[in-house]
N, C-alpha and C. Protein backbone atom coordinates (compact mmCIF):
# COMPACT_ATOMS: atom_id res chain seq x y z
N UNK A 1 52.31 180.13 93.10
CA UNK A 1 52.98 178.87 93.36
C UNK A 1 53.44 178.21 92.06
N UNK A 2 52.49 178.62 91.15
CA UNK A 2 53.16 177.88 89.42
C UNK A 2 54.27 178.00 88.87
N UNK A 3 54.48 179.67 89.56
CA UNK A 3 55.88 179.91 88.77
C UNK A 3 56.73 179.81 89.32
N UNK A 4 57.23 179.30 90.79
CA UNK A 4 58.11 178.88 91.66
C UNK A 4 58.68 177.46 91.28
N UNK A 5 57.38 176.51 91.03
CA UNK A 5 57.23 175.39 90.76
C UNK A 5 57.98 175.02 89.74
N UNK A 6 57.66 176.00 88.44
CA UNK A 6 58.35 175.92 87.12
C UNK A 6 59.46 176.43 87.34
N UNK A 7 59.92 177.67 88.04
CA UNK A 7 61.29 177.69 88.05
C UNK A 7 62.50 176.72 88.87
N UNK A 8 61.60 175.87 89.94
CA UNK A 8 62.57 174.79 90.29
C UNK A 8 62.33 173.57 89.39
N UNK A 9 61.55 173.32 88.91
CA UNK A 9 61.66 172.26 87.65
C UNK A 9 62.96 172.60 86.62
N UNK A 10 62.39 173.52 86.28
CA UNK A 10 63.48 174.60 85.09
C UNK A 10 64.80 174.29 85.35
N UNK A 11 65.12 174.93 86.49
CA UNK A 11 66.49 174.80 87.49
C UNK A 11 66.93 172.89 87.06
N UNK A 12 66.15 171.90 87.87
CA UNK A 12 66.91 170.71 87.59
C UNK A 12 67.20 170.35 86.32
N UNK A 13 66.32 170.39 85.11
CA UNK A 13 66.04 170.07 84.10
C UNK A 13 67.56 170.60 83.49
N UNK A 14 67.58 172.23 83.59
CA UNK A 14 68.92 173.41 83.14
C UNK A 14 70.13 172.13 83.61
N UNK A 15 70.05 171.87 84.97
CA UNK A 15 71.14 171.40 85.62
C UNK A 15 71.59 169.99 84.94
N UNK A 16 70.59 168.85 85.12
CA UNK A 16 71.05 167.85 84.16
C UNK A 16 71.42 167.85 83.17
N UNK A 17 70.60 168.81 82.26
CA UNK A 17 70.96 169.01 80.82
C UNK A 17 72.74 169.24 81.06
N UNK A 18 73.19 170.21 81.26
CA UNK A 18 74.51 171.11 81.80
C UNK A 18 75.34 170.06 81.95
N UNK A 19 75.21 169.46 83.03
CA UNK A 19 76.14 167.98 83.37
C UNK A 19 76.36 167.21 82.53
N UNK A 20 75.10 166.76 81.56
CA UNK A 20 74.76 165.92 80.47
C UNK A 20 75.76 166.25 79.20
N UNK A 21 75.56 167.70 79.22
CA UNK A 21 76.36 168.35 78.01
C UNK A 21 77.98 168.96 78.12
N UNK A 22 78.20 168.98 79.38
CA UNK A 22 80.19 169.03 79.70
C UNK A 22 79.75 170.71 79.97
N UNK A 23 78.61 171.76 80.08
CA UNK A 23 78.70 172.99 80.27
C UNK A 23 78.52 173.76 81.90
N UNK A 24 78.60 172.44 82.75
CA UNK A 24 78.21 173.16 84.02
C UNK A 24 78.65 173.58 84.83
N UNK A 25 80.48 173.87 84.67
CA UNK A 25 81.49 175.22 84.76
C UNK A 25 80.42 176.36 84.33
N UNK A 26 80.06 176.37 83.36
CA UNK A 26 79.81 177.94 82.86
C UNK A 26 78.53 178.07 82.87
N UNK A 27 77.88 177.39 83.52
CA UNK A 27 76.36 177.80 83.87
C UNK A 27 76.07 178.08 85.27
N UNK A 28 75.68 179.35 85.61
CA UNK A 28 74.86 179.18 86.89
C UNK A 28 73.69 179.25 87.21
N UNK A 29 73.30 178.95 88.16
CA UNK A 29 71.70 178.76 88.33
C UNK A 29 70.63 179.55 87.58
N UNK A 30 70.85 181.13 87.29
CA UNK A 30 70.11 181.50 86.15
C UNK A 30 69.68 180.88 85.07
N UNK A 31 71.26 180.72 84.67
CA UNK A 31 70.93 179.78 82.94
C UNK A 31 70.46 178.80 82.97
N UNK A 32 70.73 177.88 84.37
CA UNK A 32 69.88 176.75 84.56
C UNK A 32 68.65 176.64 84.54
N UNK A 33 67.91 177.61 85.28
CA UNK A 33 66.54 177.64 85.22
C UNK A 33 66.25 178.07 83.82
N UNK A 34 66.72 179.27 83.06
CA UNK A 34 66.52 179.71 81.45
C UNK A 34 66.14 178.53 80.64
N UNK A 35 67.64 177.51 80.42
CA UNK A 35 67.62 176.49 79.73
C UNK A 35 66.76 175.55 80.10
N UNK A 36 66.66 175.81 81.32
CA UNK A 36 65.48 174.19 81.63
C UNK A 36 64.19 174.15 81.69
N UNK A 37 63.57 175.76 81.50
CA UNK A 37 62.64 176.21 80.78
C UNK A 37 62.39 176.24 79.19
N UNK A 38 63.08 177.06 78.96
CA UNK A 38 63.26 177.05 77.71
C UNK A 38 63.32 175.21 76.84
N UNK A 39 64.19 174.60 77.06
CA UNK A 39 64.85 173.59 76.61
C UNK A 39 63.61 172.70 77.08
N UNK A 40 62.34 172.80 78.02
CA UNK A 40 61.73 171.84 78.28
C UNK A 40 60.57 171.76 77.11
N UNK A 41 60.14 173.32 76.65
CA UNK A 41 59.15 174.05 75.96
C UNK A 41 59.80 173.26 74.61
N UNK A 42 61.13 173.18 74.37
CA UNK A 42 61.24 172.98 73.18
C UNK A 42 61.46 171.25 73.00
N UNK A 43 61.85 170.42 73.98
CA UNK A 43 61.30 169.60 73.55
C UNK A 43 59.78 169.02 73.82
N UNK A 44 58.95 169.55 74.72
CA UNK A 44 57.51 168.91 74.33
C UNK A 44 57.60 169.00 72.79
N UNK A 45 57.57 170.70 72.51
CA UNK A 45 57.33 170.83 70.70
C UNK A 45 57.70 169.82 69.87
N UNK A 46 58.98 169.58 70.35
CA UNK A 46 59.65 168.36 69.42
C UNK A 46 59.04 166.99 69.48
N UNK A 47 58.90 166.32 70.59
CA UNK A 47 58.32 165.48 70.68
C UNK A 47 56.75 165.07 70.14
N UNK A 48 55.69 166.54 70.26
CA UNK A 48 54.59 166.45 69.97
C UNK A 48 54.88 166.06 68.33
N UNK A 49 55.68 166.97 67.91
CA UNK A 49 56.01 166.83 66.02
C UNK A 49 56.44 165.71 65.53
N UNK A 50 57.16 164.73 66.45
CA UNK A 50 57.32 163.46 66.33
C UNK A 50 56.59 162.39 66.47
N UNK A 51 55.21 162.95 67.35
CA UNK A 51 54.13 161.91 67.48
C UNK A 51 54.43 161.63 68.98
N UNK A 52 55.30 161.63 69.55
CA UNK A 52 55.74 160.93 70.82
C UNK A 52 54.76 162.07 71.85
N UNK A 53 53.81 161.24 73.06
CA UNK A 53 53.60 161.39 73.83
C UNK A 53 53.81 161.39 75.34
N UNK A 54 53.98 162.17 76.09
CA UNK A 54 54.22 161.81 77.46
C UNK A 54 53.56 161.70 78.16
N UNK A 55 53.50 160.27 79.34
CA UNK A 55 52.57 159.80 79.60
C UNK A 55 53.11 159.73 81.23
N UNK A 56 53.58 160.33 81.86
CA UNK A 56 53.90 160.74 83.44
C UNK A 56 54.61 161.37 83.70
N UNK A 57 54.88 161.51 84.63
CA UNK A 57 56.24 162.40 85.12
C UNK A 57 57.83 162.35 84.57
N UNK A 58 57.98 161.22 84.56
CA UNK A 58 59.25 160.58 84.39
C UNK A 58 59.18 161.02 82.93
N UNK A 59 58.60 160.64 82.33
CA UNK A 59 58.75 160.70 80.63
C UNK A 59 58.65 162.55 80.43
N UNK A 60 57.87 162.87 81.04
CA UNK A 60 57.99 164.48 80.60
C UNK A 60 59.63 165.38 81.18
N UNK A 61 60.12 164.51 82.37
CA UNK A 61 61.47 164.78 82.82
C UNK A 61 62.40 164.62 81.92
N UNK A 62 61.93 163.42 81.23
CA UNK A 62 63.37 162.88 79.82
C UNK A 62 63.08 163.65 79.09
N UNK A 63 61.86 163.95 78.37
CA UNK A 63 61.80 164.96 77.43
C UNK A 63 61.85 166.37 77.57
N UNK A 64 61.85 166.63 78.73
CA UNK A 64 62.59 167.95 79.00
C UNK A 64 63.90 168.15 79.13
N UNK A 65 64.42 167.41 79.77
CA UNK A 65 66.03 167.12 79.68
C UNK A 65 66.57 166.89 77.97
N UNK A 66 65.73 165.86 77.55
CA UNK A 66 66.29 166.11 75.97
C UNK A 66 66.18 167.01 75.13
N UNK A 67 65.42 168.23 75.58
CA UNK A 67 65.04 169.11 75.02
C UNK A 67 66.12 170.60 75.47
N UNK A 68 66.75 170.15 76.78
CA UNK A 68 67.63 171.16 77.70
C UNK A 68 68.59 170.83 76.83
N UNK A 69 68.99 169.63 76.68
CA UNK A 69 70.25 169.29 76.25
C UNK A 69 70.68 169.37 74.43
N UNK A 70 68.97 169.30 73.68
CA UNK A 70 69.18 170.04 71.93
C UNK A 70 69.33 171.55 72.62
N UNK A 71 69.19 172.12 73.71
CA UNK A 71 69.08 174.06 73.52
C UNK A 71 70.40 174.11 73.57
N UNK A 72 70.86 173.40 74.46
CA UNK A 72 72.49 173.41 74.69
C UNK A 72 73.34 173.33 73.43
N UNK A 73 73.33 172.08 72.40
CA UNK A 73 73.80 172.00 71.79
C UNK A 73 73.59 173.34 70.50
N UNK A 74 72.40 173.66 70.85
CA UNK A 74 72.26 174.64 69.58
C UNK A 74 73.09 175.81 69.90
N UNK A 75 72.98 176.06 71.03
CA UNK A 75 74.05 177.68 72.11
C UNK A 75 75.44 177.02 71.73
N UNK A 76 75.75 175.98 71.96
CA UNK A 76 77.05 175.70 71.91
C UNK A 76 77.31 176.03 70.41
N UNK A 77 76.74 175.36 68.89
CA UNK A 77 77.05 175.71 67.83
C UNK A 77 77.10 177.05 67.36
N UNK A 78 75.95 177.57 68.08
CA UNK A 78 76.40 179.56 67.93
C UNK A 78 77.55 179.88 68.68
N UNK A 79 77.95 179.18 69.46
CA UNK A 79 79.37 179.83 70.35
C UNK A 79 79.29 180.28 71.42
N UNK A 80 78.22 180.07 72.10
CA UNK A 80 77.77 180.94 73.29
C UNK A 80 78.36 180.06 74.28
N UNK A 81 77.93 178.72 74.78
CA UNK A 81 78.80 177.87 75.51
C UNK A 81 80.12 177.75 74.80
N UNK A 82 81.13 177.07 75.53
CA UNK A 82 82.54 176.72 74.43
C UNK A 82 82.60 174.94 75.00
């Protein structure tokens, strides 16, 4: 059930980010879930390194989304999104 769970988290997180960032022509639900995994992992990291804690749901949603949306921007500067 965990990893269902995480992959529909993944999925919205991918998806906002996408919308957020002008890439969600060229994403489909794969990359969505990828990035919104990925991109969630990387901002806890970020956030923990900043001191910033998350303290419910909502706040771990923003910081996953802000974290979807630095993966994005980093894919986009390699060229992978356009």
């Amino acid at each position: 059930m965990g990893i269902i769970l995480t992959a529909i988290v993944g999925g919205i997180i991918g998806w906002l980010a996408s919308i957020i960032m002008g890439t969600n022509a060229q994403m489909g639900i794969i990359a969505n879930v990828l990035v919104g995994i990925i991109g969630a992992s990387l901002g806890s990291w970020a956030a923990s390194a900043l001191g910033i804690a998350a303290a419910g749901g909502i706040a771990s949603l923003l910081i996953g989304v802000g974290g979807a949306c630095l993966l994005i921007f980093i894919l986009k500067a390699l060229n992978i999104f356009k």
